[in-house]
N, C-alpha and C. Protein backbone atom coordinates (compact mmCIF):
# COMPACT_ATOMS: atom_id res chain seq x y z
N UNK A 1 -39.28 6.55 -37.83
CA UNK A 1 -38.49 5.52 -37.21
C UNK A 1 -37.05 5.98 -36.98
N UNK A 2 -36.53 6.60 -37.84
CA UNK A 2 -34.96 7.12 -38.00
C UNK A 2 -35.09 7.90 -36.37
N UNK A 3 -36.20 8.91 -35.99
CA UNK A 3 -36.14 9.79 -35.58
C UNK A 3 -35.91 8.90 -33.70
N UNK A 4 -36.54 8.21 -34.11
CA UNK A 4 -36.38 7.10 -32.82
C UNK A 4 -35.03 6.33 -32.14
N UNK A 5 -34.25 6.29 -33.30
CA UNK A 5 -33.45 5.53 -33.10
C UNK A 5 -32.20 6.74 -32.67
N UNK A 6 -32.45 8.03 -33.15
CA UNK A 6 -31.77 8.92 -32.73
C UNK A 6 -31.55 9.03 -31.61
N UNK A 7 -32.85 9.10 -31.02
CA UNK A 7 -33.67 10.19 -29.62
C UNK A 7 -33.35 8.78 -28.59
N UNK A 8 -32.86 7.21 -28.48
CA UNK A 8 -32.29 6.34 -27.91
C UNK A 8 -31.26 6.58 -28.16
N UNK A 9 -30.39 6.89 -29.16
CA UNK A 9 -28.81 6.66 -29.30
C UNK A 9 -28.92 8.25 -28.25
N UNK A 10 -29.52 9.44 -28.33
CA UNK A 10 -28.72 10.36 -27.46
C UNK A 10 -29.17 9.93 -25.67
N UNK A 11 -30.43 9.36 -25.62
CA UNK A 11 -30.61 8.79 -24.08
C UNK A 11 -29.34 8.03 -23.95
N UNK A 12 -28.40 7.02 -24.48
CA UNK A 12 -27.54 6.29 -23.90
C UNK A 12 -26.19 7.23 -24.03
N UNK A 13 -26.28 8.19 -24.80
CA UNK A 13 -25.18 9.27 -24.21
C UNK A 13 -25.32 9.81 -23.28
N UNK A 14 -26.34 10.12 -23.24
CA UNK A 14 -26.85 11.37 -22.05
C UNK A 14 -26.55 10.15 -20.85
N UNK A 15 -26.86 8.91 -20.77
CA UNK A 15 -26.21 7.97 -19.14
C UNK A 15 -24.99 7.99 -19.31
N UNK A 16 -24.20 7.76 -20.46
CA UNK A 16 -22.72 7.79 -20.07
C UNK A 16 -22.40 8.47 -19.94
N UNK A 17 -22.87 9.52 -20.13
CA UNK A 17 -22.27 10.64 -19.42
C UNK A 17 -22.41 11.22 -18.57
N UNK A 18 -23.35 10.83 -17.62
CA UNK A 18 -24.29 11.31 -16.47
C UNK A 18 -23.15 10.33 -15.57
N UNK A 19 -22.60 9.27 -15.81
CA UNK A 19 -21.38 8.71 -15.18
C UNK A 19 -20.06 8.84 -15.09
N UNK A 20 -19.77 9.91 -15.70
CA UNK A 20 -18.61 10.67 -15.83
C UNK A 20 -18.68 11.80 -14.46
N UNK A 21 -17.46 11.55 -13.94
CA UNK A 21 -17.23 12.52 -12.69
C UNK A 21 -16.28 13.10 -13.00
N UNK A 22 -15.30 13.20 -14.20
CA UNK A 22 -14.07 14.15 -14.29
C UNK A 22 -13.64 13.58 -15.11
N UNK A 23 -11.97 14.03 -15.91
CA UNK A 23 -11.42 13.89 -16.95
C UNK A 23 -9.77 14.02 -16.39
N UNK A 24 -9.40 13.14 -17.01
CA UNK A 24 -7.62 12.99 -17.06
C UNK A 24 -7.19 14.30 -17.92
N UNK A 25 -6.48 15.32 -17.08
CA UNK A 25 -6.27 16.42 -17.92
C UNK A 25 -4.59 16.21 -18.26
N UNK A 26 -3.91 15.41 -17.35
CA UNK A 26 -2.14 15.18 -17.82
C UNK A 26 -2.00 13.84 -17.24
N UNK A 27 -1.11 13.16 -17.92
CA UNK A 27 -0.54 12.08 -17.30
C UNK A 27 0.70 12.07 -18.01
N UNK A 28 1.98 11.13 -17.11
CA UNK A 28 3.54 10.90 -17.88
C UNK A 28 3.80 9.11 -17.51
N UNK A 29 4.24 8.74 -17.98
CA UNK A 29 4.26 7.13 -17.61
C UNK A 29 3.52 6.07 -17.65
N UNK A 30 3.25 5.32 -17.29
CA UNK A 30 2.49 4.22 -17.13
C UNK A 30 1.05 4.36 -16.47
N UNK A 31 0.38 4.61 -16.79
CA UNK A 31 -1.03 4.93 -15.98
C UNK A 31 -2.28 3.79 -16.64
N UNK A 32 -3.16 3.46 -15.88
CA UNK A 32 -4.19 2.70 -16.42
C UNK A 32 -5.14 2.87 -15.31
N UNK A 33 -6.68 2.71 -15.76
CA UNK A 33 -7.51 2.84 -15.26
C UNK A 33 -8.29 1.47 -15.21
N UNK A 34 -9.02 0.91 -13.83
CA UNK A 34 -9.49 -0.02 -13.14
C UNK A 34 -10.95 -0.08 -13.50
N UNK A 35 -11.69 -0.80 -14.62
CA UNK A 35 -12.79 0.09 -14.41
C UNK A 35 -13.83 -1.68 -14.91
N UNK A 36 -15.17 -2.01 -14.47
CA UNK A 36 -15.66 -2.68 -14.42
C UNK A 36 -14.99 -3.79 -15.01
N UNK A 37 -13.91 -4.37 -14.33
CA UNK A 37 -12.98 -5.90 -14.14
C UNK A 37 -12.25 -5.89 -15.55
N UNK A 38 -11.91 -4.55 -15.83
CA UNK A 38 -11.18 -4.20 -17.23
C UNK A 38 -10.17 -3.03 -17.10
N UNK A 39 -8.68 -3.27 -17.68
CA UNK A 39 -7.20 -2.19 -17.39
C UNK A 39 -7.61 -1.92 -18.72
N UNK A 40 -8.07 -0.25 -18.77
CA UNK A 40 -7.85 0.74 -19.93
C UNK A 40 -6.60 1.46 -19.74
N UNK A 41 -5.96 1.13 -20.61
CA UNK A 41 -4.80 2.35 -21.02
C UNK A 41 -5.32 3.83 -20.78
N UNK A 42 -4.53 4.72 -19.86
CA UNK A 42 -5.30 5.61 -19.31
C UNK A 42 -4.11 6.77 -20.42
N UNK A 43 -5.50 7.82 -20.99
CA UNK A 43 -4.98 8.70 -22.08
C UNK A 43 -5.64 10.14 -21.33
N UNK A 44 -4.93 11.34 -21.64
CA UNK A 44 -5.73 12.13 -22.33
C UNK A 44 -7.38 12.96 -22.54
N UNK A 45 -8.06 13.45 -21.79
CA UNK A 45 -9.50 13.40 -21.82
C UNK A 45 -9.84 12.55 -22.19
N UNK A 46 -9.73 11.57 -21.18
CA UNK A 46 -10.17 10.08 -20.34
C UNK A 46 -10.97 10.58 -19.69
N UNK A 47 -12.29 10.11 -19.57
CA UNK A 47 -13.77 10.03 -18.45
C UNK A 47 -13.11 9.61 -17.34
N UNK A 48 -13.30 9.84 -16.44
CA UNK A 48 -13.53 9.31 -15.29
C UNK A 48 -14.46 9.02 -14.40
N UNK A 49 -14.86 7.80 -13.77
CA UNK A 49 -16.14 7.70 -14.00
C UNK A 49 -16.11 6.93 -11.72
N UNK A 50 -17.17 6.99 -11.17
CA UNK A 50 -17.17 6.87 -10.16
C UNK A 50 -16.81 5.14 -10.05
N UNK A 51 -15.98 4.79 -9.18
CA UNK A 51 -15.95 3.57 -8.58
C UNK A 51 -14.83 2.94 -9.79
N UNK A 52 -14.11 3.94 -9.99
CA UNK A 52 -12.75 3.67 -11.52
C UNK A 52 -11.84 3.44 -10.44
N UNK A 53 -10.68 2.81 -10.81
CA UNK A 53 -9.33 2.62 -9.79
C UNK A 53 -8.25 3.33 -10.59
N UNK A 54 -7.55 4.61 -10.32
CA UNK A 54 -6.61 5.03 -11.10
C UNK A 54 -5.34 4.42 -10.51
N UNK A 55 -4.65 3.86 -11.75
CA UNK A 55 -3.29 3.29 -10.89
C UNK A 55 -2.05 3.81 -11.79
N UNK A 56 -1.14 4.18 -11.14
CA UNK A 56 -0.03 4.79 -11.86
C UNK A 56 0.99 3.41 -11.77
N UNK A 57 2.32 3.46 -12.69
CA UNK A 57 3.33 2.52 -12.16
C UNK A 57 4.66 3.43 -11.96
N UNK A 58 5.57 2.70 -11.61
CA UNK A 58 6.64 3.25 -10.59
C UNK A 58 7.25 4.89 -11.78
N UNK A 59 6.34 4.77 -12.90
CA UNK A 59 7.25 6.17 -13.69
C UNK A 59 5.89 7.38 -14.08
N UNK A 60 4.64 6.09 -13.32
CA UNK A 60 3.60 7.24 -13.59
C UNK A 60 3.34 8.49 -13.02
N UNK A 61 2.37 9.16 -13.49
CA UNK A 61 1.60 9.75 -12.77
C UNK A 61 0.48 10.60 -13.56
N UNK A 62 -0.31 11.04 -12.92
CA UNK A 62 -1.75 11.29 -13.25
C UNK A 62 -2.22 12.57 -12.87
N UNK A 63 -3.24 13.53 -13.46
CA UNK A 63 -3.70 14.77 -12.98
C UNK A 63 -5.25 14.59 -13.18
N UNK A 64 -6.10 14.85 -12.35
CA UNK A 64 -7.73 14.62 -12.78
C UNK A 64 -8.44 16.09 -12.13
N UNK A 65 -9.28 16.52 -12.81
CA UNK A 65 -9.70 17.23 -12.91
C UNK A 65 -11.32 16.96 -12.39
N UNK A 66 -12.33 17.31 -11.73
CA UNK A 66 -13.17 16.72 -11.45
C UNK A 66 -14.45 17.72 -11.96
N UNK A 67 -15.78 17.60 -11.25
CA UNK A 67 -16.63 18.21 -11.67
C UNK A 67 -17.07 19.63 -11.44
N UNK A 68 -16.91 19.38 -9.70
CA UNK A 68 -16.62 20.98 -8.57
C UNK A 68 -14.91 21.19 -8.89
N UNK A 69 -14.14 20.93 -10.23
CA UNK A 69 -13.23 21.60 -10.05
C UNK A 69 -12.33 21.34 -9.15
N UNK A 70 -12.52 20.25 -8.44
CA UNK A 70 -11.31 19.64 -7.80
C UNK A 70 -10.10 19.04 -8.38
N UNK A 71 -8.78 19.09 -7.93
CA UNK A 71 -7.95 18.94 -8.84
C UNK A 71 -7.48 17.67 -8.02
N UNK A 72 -6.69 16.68 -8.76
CA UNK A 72 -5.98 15.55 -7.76
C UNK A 72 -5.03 14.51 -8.89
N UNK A 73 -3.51 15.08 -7.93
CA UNK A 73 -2.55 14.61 -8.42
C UNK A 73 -2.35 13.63 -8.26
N UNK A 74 -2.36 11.94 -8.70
CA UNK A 74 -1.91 10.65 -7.99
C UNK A 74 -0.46 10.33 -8.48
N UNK A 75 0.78 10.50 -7.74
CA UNK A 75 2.11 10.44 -8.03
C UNK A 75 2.22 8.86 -8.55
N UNK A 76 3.78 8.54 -8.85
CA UNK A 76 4.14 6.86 -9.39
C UNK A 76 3.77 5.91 -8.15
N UNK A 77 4.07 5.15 -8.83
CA UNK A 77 3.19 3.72 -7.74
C UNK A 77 1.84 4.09 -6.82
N UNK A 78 0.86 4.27 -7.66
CA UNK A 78 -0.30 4.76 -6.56
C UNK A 78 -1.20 4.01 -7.15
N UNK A 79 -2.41 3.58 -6.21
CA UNK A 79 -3.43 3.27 -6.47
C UNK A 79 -4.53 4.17 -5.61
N UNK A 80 -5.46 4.96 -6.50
CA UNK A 80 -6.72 5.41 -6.37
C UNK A 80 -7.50 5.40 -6.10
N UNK A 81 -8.63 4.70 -5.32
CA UNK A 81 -10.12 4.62 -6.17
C UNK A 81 -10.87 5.35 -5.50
N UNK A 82 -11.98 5.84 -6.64
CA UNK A 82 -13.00 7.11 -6.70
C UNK A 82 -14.29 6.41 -5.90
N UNK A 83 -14.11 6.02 -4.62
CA UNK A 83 -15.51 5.13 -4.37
C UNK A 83 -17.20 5.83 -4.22
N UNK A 84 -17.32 7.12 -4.45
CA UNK A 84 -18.15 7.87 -4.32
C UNK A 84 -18.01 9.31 -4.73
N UNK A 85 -19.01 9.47 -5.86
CA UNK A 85 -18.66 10.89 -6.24
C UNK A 85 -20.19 11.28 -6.41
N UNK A 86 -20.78 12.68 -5.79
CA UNK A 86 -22.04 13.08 -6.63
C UNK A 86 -21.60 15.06 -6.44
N UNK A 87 -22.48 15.13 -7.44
CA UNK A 87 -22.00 16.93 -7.67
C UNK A 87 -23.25 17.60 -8.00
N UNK A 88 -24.06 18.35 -7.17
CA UNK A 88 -25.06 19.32 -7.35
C UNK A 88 -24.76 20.77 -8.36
N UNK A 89 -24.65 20.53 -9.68
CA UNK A 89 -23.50 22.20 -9.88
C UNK A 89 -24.34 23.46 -9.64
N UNK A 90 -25.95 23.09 -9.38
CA UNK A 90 -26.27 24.75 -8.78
C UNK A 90 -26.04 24.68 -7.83
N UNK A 91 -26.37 23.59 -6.71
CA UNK A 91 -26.52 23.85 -5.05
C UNK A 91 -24.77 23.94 -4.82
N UNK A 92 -23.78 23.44 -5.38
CA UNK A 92 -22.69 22.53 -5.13
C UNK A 92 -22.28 21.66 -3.80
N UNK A 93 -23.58 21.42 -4.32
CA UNK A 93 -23.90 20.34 -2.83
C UNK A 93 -23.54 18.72 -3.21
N UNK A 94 -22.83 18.02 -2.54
CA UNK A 94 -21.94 16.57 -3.18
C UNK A 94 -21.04 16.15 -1.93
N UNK A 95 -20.71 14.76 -2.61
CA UNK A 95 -19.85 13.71 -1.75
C UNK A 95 -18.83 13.61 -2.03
N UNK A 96 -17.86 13.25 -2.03
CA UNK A 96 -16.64 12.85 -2.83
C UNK A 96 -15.88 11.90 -1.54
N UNK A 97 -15.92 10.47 -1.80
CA UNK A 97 -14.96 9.39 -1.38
C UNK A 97 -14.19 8.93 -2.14
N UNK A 98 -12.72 8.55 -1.58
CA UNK A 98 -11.59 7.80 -2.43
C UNK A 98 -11.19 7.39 -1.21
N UNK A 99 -10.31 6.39 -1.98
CA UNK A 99 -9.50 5.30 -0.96
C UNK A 99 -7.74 5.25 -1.57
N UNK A 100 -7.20 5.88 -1.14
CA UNK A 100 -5.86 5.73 -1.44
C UNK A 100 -4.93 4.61 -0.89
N UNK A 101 -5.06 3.34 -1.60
CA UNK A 101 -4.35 2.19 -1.35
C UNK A 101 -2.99 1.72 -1.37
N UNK A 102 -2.48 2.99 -2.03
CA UNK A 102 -0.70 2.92 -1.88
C UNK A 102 -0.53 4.71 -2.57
N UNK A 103 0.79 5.14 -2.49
CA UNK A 103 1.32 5.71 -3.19
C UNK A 103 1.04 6.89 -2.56
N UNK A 104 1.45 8.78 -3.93
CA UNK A 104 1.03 9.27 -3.50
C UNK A 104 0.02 10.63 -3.90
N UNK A 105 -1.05 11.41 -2.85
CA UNK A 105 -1.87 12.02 -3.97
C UNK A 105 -1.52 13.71 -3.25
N UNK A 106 -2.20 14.18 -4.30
CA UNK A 106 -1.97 15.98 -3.82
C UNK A 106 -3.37 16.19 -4.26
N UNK A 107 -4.25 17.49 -3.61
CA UNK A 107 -5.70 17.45 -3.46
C UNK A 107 -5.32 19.54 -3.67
N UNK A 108 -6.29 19.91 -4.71
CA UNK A 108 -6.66 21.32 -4.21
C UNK A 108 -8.27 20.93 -4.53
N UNK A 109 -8.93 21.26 -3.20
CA UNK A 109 -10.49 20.76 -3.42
C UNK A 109 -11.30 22.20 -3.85
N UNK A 110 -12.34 21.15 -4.47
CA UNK A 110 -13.09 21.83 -5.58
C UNK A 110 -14.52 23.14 -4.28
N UNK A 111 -15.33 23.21 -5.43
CA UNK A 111 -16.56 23.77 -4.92
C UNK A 111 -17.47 23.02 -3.84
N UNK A 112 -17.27 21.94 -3.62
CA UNK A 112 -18.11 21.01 -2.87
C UNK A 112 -17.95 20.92 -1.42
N UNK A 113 -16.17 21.44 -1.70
CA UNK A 113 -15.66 21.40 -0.12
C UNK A 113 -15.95 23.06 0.52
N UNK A 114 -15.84 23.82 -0.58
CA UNK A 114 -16.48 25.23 -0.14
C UNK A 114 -16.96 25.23 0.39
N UNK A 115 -18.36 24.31 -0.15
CA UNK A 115 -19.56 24.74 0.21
C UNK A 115 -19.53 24.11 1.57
N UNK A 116 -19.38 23.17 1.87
CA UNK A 116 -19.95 21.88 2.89
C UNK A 116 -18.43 21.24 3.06
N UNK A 117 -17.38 21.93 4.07
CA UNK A 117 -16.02 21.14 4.18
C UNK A 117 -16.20 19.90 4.80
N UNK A 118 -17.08 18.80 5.60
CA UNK A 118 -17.35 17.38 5.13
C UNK A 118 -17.44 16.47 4.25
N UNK A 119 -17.98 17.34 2.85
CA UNK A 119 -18.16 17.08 1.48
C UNK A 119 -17.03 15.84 1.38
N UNK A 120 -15.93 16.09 1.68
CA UNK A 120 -14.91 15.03 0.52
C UNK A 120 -13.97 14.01 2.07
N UNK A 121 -13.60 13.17 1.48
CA UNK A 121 -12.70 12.10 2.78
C UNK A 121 -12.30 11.16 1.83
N UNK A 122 -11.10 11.19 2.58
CA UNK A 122 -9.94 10.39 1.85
C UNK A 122 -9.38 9.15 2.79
N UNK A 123 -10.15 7.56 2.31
CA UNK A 123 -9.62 6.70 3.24
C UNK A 123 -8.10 6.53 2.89
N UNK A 124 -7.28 5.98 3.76
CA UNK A 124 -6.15 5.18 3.63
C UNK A 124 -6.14 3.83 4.50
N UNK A 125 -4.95 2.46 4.31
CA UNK A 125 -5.27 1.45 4.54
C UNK A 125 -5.45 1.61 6.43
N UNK A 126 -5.14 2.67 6.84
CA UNK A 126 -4.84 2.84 8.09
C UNK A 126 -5.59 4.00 8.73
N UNK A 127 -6.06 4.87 8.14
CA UNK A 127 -7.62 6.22 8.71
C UNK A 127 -8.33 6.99 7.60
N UNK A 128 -9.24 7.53 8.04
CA UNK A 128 -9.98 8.32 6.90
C UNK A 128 -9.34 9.77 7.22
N UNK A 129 -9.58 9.99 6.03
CA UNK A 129 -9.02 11.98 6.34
C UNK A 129 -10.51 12.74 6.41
N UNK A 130 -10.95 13.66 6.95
CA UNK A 130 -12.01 14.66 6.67
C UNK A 130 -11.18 15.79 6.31
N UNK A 131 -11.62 15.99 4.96
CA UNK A 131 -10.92 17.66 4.30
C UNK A 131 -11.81 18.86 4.91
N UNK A 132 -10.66 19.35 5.24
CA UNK A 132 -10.97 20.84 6.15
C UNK A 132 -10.25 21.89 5.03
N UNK A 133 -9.94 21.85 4.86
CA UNK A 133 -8.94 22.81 3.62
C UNK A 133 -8.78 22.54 2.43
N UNK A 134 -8.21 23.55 1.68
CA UNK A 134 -8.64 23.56 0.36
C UNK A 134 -7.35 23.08 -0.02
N UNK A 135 -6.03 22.41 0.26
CA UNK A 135 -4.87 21.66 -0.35
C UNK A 135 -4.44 21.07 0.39
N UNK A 136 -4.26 20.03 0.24
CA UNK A 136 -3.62 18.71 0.87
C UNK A 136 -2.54 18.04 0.67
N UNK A 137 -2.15 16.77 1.01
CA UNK A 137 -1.24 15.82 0.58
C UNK A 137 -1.17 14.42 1.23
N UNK A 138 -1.63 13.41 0.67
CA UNK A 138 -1.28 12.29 1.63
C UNK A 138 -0.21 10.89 0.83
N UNK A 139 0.63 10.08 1.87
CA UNK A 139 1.12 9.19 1.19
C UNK A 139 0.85 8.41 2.29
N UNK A 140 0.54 7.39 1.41
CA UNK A 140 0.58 5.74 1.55
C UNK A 140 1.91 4.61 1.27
N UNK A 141 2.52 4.57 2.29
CA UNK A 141 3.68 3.43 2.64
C UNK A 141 3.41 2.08 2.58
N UNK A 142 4.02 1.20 2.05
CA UNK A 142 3.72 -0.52 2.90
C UNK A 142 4.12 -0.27 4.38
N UNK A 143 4.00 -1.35 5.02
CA UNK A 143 3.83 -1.49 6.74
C UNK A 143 5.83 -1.64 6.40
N UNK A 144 6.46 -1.13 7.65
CA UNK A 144 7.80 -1.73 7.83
C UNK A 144 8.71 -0.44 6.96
N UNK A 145 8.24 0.22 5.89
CA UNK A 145 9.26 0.74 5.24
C UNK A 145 9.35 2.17 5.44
């Protein structure tokens, strides 16, 4: 029986973690993460997990590290979200959507965009980006300013 209750406790690791798309490798300021209708204090090898909202405040900012090794800076006042992530790590065949709703981010893309430069797109409230290259930068303004 013991042996049972093991071999379930590692199946429900093995899903949470099968929902993990990357890890908070630095943050300075105010940062919190958006994540099923709940603000986690964002730390430190923090999961990051698909369909999370990373939000910095006006002194934050954030570094994430992803699965293909994509790196992505979200500067102060930004909002994030990871709306689609999948990662093949033999084929490195994968999706990667975000929606950058304010603020601002810096991108060196991972293995996914290597492979398949369609792989990753970055909406904003105003166009989608298709990543063609391996470093980027986009900011998000309010209307007027």
């Amino acid at each position: 029986m013991r042996w049972l209750v093991t071999l379930a406790a590692l199946a429900f690791a093995a899903t949470c973690y099968a929902n993990d798309v990357g890890q908070i490798k630095n943050l300075r300021g105010t940062v919190h993460v958006e994540r099923d209708g709940q603000k986690l204090a964002a730390a430190t090898g923090m999961s990051v997990r698909q369909s999370d909202v990373l939000v910095t405040g006006a002194d934050g900012s954030v570094g994430v590290t992803f699965l293909d090794n994509s790196l992505l800076s979200i500067g102060p006042g930004s909002a994030l979200a990871i709306d689609r992530y999948s990662f093949d790590s033999t084929t490195h065949d994968g999706q990667f959507d975000a929606s950058l709703k304010r603020g601002t981010l810096a991108v060196v893309s991972g293995r996914m965009v290597k492979r398949s430069p369609e792989a990753m797109r970055v909406h904003t409230p105003s166009s989608i980006m298709g990543v063609r290259g391996t470093e980027f930068f986009v900011k998000v303004t309010e209307p007027g300013r």
